[in-house]
PDB file of N, CA and C in Angstrom:
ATOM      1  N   UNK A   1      98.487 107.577 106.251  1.00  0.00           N
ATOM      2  CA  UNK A   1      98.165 106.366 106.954  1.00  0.00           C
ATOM      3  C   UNK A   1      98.124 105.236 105.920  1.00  0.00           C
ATOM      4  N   UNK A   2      99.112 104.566 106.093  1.00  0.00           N
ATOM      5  CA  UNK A   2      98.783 102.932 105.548  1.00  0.00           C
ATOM      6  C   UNK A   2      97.853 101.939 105.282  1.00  0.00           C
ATOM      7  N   UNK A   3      97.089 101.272 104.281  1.00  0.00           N
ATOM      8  CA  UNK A   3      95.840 100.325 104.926  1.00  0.00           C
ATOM      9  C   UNK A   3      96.436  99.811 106.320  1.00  0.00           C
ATOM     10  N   UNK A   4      95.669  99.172 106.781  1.00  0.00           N
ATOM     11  CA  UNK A   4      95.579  98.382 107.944  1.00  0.00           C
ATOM     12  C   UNK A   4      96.289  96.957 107.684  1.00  0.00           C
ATOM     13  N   UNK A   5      95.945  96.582 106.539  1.00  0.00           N
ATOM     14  CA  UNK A   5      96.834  95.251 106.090  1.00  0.00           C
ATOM     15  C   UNK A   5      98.133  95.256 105.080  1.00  0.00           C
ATOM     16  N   UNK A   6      98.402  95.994 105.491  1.00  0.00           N
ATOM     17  CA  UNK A   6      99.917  96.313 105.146  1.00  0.00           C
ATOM     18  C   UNK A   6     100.649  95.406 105.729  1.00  0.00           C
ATOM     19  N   UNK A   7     101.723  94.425 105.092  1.00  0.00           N
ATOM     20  CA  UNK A   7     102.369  93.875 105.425  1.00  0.00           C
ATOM     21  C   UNK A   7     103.927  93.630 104.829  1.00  0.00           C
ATOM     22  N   UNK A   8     104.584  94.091 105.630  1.00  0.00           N
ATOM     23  CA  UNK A   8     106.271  94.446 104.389  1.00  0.00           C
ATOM     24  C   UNK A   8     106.872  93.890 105.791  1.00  0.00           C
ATOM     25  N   UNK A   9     107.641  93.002 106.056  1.00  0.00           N
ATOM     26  CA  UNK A   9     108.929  93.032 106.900  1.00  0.00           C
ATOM     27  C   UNK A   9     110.146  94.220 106.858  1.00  0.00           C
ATOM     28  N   UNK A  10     110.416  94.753 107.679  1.00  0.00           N
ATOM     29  CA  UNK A  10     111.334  95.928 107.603  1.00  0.00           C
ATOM     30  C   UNK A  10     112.833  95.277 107.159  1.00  0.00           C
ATOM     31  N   UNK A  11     112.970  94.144 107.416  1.00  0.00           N
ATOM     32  CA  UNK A  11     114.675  93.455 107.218  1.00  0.00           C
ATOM     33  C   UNK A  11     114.306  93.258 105.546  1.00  0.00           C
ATOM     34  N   UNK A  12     113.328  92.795 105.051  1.00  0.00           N
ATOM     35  CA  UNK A  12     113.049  92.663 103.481  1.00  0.00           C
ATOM     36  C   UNK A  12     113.419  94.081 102.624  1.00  0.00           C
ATOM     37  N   UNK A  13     112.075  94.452 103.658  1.00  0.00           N
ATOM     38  CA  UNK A  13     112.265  96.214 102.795  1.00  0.00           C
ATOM     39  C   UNK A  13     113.508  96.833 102.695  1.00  0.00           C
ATOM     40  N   UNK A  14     114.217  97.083 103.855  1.00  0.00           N
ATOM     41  CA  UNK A  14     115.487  97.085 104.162  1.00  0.00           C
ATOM     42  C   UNK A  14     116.956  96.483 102.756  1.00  0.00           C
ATOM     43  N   UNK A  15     116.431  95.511 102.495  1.00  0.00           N
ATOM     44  CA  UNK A  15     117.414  94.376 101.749  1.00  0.00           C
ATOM     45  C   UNK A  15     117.121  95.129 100.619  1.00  0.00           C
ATOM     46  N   UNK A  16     116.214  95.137 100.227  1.00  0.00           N
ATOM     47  CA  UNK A  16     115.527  95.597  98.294  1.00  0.00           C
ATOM     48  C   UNK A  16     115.592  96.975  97.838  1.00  0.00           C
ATOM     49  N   UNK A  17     115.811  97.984  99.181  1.00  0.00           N
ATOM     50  CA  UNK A  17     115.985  99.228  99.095  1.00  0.00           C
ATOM     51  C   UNK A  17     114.786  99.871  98.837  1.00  0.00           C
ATOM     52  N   UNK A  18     113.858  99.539  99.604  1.00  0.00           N
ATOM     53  CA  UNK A  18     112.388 100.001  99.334  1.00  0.00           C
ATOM     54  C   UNK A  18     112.350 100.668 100.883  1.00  0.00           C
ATOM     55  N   UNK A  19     111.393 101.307 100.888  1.00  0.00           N
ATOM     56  CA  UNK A  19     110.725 102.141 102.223  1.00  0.00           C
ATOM     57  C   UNK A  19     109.317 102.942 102.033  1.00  0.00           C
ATOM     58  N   UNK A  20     108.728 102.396 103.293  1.00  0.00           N
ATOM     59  CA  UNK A  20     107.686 102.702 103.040  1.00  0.00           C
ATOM     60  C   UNK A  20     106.932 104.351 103.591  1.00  0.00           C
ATOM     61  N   UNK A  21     106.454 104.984 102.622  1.00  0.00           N
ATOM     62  CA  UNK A  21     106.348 106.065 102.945  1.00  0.00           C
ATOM     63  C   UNK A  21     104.846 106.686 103.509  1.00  0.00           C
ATOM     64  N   UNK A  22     104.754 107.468 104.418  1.00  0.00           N
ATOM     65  CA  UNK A  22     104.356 107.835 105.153  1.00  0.00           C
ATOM     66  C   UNK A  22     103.115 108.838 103.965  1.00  0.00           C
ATOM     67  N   UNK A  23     101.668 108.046 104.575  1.00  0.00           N
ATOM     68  CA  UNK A  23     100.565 108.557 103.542  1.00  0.00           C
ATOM     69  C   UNK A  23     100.658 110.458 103.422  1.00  0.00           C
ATOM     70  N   UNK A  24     100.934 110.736 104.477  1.00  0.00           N
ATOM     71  CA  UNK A  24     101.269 112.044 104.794  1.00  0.00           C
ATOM     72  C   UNK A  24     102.195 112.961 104.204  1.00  0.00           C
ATOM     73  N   UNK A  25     103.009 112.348 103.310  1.00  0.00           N
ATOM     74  CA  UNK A  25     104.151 112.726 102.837  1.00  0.00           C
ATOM     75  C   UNK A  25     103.967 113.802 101.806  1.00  0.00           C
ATOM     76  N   UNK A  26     105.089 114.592 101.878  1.00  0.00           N
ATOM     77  CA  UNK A  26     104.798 116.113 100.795  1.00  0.00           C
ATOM     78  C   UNK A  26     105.019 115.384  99.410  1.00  0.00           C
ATOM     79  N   UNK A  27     105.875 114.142  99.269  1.00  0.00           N
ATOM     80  CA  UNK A  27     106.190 114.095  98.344  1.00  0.00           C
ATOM     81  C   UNK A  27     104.725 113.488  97.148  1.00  0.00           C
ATOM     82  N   UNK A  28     105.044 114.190  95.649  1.00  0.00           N
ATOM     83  CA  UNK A  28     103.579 113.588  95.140  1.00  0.00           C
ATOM     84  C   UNK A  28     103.835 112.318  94.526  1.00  0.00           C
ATOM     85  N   UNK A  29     102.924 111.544  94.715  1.00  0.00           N
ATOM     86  CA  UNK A  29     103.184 109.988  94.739  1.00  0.00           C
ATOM     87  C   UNK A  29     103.009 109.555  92.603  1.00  0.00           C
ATOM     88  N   UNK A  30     103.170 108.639  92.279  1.00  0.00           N
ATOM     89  CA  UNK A  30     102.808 107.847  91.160  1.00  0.00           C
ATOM     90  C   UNK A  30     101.768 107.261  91.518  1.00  0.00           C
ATOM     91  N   UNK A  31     100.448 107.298  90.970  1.00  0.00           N
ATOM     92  CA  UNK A  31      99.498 106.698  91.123  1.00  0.00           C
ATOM     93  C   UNK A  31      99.286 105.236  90.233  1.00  0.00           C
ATOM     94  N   UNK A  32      98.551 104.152  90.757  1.00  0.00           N
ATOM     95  CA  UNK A  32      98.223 103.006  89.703  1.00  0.00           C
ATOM     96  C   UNK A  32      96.659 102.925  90.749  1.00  0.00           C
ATOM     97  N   UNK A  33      95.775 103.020  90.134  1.00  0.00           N
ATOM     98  CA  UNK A  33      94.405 102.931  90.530  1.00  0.00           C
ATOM     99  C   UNK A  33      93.980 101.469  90.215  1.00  0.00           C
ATOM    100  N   UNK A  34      93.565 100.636  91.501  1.00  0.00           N
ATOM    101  CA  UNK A  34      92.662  99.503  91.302  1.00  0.00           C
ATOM    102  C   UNK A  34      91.163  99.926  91.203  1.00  0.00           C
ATOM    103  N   UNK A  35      90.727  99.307  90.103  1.00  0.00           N
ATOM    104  CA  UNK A  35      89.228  99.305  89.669  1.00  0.00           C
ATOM    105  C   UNK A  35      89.160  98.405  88.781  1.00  0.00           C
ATOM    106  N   UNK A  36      87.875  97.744  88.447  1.00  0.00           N
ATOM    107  CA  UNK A  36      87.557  96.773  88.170  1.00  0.00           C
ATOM    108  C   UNK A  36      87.843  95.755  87.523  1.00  0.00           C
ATOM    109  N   UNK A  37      88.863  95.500  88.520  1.00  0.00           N
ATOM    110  CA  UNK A  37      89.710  94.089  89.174  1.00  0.00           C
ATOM    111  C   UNK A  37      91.016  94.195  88.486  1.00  0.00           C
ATOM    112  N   UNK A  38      91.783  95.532  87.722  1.00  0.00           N
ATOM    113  CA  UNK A  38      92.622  95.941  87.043  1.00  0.00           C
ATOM    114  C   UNK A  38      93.052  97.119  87.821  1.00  0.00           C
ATOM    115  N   UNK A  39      94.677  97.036  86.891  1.00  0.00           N
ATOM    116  CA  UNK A  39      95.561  98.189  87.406  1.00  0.00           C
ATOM    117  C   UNK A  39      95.506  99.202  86.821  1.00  0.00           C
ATOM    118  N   UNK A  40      95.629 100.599  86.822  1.00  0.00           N
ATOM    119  CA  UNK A  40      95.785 101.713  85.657  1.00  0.00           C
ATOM    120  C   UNK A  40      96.428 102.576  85.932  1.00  0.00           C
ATOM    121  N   UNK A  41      97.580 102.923  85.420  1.00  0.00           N
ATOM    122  CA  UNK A  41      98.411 102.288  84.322  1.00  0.00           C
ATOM    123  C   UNK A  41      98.548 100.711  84.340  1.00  0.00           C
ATOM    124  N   UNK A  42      98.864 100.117  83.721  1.00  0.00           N
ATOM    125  CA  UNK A  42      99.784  98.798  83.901  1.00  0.00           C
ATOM    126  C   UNK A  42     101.089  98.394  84.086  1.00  0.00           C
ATOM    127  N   UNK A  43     101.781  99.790  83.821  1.00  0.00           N
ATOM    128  CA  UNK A  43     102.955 100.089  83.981  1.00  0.00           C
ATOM    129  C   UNK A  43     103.273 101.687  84.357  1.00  0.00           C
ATOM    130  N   UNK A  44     104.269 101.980  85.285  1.00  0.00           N
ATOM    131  CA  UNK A  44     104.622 102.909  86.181  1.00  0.00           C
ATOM    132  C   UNK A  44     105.973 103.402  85.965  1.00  0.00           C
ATOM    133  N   UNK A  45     105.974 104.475  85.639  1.00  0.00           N
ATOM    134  CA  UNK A  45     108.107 104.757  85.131  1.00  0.00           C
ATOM    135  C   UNK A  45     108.214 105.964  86.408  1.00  0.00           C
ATOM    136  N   UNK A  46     109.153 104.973  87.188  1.00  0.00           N
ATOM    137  CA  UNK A  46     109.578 106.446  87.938  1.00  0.00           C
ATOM    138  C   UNK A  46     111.150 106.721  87.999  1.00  0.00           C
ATOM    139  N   UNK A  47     111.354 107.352  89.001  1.00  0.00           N
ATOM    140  CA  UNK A  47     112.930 107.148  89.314  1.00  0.00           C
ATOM    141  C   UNK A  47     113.297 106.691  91.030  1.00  0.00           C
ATOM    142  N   UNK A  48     114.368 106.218  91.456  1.00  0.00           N
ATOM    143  CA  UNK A  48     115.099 106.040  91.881  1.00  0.00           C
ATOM    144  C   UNK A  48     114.797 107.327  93.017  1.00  0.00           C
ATOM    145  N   UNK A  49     113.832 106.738  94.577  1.00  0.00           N
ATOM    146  CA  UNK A  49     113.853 107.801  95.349  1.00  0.00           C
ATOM    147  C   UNK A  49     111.943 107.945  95.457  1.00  0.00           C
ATOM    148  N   UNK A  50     111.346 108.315  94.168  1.00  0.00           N
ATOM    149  CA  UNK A  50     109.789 108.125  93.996  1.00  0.00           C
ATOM    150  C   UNK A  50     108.979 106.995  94.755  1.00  0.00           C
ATOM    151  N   UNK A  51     107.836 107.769  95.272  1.00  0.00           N
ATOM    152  CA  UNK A  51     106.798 106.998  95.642  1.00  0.00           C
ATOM    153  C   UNK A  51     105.786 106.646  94.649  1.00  0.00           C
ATOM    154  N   UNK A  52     105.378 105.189  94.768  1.00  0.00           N
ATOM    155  CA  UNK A  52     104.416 104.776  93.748  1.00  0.00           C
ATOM    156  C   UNK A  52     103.231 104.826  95.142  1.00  0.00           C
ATOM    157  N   UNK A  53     101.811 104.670  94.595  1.00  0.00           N
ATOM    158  CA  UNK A  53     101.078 104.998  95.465  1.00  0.00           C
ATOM    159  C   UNK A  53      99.873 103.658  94.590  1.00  0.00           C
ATOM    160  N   UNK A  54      98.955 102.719  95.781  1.00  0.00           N
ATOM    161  CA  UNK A  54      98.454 101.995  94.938  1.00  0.00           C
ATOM    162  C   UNK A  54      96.939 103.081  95.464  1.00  0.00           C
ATOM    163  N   UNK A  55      95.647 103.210  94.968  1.00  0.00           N
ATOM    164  CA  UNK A  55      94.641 103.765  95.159  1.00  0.00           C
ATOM    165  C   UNK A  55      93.833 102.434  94.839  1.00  0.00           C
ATOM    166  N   UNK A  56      92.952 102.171  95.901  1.00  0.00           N
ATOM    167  CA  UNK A  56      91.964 101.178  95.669  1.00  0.00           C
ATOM    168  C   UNK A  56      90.270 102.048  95.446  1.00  0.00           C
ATOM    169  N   UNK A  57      89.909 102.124  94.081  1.00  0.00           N
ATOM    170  CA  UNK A  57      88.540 102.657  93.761  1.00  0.00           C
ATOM    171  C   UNK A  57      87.694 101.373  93.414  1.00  0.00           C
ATOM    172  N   UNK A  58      88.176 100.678  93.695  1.00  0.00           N
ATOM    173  CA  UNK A  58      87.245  99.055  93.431  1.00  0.00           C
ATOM    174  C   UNK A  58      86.516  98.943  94.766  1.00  0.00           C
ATOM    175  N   UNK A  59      85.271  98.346  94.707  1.00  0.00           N
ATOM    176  CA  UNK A  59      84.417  97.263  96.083  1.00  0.00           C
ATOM    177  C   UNK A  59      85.175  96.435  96.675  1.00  0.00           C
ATOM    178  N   UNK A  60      86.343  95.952  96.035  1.00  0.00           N
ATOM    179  CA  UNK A  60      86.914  94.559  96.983  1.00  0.00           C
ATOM    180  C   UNK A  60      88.311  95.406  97.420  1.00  0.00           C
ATOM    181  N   UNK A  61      88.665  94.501  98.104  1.00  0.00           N
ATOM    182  CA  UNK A  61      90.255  94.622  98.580  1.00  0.00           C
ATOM    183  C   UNK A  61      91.195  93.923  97.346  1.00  0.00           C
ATOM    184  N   UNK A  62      92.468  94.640  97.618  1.00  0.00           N
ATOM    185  CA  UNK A  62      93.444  93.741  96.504  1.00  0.00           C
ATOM    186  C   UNK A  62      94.853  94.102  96.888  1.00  0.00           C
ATOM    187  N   UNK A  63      95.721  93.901  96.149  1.00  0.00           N
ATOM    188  CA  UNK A  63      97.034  93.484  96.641  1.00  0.00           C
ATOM    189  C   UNK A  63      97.902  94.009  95.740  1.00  0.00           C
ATOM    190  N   UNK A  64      98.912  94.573  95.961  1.00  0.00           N
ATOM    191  CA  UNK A  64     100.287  95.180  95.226  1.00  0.00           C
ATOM    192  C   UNK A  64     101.235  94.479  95.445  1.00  0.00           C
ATOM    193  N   UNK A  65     101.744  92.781  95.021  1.00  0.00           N
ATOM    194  CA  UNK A  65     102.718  91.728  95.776  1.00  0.00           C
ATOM    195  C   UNK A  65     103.389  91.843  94.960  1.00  0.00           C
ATOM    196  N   UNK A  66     105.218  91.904  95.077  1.00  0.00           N
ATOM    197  CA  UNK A  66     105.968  91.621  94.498  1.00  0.00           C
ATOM    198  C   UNK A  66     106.179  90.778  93.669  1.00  0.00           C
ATOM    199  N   UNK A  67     106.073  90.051  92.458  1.00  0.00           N
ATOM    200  CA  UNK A  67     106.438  88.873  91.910  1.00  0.00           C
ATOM    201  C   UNK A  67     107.450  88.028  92.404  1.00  0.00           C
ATOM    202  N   UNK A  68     108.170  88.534  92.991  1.00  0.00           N
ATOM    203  CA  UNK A  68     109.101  87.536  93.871  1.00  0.00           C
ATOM    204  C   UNK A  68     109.118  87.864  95.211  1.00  0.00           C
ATOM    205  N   UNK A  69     108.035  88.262  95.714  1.00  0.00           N
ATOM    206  CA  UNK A  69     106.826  88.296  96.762  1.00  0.00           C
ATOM    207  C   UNK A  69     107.615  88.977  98.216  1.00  0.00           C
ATOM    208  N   UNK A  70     108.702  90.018  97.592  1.00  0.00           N
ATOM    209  CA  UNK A  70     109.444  91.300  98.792  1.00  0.00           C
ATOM    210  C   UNK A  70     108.503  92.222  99.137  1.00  0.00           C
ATOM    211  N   UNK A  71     107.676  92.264  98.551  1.00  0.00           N
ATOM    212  CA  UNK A  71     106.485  93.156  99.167  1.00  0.00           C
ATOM    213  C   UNK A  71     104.947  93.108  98.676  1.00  0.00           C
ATOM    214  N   UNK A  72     104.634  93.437 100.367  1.00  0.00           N
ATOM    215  CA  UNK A  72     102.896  92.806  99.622  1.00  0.00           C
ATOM    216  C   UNK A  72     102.437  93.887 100.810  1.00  0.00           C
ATOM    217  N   UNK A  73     101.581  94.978  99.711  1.00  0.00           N
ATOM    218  CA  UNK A  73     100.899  95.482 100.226  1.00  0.00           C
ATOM    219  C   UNK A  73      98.879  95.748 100.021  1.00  0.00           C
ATOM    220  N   UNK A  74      98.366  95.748 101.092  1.00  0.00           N
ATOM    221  CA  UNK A  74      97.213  95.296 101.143  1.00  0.00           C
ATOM    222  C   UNK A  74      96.201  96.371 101.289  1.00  0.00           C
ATOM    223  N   UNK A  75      95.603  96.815 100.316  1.00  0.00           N
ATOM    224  CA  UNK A  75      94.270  98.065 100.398  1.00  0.00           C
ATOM    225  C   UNK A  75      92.760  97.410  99.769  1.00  0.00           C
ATOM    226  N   UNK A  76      91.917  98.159 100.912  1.00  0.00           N
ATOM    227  CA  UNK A  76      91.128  97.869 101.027  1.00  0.00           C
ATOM    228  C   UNK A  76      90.216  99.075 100.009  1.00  0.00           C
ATOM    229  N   UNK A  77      88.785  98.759 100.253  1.00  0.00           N
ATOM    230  CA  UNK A  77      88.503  99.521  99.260  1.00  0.00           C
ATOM    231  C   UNK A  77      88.460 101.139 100.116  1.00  0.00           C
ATOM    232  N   UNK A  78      88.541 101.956  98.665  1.00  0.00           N
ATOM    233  CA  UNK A  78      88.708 103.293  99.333  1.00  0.00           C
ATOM    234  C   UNK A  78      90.045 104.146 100.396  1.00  0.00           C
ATOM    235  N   UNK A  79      90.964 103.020 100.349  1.00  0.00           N
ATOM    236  CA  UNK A  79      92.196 103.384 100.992  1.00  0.00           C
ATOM    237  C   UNK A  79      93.381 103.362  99.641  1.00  0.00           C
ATOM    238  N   UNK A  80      94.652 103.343 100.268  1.00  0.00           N
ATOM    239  CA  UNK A  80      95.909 103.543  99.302  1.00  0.00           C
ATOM    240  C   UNK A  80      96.900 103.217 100.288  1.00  0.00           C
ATOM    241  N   UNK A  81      97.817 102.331  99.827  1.00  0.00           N
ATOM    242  CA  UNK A  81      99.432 101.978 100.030  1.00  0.00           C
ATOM    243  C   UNK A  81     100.398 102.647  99.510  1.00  0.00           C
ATOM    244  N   UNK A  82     101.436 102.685  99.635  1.00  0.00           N
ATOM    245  CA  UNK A  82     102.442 103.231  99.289  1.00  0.00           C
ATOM    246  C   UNK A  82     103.573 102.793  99.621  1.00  0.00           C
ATOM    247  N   UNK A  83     104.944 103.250  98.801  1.00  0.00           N
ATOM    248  CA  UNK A  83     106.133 102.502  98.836  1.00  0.00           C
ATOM    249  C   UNK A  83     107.256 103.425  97.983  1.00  0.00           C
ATOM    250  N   UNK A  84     108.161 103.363  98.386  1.00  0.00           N
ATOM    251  CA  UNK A  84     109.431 104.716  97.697  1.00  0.00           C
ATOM    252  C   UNK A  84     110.435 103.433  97.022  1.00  0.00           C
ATOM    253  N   UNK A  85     110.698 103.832  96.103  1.00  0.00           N
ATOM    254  CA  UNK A  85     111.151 102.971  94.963  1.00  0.00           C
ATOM    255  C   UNK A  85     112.807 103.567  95.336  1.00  0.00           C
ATOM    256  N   UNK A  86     114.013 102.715  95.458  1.00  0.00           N
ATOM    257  CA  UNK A  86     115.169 103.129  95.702  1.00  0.00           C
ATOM    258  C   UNK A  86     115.919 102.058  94.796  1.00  0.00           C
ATOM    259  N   UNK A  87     115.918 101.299  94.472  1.00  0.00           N
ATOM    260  CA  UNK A  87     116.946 100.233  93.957  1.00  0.00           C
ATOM    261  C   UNK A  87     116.240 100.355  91.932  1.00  0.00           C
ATOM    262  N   UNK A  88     117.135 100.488  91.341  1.00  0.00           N
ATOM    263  CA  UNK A  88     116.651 100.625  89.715  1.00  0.00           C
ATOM    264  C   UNK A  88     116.152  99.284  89.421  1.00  0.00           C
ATOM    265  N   UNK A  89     115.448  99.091  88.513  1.00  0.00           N
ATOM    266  CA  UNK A  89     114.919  98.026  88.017  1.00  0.00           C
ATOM    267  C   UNK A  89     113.717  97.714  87.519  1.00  0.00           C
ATOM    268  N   UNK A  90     113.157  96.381  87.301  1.00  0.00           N
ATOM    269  CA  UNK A  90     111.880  96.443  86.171  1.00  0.00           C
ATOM    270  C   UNK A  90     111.196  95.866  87.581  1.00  0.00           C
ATOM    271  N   UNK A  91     110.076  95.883  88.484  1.00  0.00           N
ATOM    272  CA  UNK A  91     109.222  95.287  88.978  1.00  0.00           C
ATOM    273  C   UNK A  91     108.019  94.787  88.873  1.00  0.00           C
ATOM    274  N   UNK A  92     107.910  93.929  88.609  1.00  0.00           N
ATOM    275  CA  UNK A  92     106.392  92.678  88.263  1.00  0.00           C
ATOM    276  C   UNK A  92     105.643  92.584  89.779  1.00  0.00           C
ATOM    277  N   UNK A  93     103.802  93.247  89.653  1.00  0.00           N
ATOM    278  CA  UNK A  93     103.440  92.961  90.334  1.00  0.00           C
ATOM    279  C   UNK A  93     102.409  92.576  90.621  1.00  0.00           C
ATOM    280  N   UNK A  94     101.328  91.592  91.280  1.00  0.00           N
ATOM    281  CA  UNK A  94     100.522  91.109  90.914  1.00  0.00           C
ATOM    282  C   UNK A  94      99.114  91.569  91.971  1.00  0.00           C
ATOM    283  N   UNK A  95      98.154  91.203  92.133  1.00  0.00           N
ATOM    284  CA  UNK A  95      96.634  91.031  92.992  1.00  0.00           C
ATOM    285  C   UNK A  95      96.920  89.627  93.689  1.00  0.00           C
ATOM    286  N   UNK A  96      97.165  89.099  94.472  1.00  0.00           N
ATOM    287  CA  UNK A  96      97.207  87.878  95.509  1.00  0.00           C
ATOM    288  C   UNK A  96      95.583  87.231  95.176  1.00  0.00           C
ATOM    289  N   UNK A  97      94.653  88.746  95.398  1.00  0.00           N
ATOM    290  CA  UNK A  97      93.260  88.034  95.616  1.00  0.00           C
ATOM    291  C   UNK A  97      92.358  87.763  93.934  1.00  0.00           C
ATOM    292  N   UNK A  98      93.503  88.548  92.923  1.00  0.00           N
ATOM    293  CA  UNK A  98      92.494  88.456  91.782  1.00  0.00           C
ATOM    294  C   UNK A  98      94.248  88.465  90.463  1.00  0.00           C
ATOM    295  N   UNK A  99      94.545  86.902  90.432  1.00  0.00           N
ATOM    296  CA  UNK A  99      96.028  86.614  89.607  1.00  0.00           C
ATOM    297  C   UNK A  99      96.130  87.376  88.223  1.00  0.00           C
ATOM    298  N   UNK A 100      94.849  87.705  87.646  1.00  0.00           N
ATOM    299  CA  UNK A 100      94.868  87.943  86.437  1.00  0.00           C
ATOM    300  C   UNK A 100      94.955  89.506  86.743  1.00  0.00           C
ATOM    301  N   UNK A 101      95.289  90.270  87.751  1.00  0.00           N
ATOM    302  CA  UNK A 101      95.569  91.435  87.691  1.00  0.00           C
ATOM    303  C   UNK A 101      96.732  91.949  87.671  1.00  0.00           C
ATOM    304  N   UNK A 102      97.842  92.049  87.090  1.00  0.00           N
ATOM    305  CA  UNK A 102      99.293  92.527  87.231  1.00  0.00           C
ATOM    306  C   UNK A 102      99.938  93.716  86.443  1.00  0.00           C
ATOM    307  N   UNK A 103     100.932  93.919  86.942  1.00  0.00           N
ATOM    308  CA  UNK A 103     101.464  95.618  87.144  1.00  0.00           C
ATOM    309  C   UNK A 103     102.535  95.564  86.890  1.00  0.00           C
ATOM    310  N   UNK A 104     103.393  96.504  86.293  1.00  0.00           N
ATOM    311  CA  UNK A 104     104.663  96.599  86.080  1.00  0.00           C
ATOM    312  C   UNK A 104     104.969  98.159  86.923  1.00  0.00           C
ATOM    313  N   UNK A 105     106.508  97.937  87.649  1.00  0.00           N
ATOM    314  CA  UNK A 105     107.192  99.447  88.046  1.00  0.00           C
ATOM    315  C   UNK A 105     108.274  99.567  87.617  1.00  0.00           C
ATOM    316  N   UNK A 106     108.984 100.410  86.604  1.00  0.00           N
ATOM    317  CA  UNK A 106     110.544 100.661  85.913  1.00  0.00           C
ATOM    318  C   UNK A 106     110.851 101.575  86.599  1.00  0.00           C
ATOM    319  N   UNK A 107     111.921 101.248  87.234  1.00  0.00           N
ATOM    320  CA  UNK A 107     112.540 102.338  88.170  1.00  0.00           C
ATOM    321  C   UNK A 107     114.268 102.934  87.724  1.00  0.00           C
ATOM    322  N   UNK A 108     114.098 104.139  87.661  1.00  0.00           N
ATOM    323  CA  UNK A 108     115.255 104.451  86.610  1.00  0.00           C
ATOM    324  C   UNK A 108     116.112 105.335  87.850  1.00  0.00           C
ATOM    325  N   UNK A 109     117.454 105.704  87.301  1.00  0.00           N
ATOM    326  CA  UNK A 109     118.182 106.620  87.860  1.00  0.00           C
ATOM    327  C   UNK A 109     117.923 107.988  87.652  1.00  0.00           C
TER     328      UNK A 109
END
């Protein structure tokens, strides 16, 4: 199950080669844990196909937004987002609600 404020347009997701995967999924995700008001790792190496998974262990809500803002996903505390990485590349990503928090995803073949 998705947070509740999940918000991705499917024609975006669609375009960038992203999809969003189903909390349920066999597959085991890449974790980046929000806690106090930071990402961990700061950076994420997967491949081409992998789910990154955001885990919110912080009190507040926060945000996994694209730097060039194709996806913004929204967990609250004690929930997790998720997203299957398909297109290679370096992704920059930030907290909407807290700027000084940002993330990197390298997505390889």
């Amino acid at each position: 199950m998705l947070a509740r404020g999940l918000q991705i347009g499917t024609r975006v997701v669609a375009m960038l080669g992203l999809t969003l995967a189903a909390a349920s999924s066999a597959d085991s995700p890449h974790r980046a844990v929000m806690k106090a008001a930071d990402y961990a790792p700061k950076q994420v190496r997967v491949q081409v196909g992998d789910v990154v998974e955001w885990v919110n262990q912080d009190i507040v809500a926060h945000t996994a937004t694209a730097s060039d803002k194709s996806w913004d996903i929204s967990v609250t505390p004690g929930r997790s987002g998720r997203i299957t990485m398909q297109v290679p590349g370096t992704f920059g990503y930030f907290c909407r609600y807290h700027p000084n928090m940002k993330g990197e995803i390298v997505v390889e073949r």
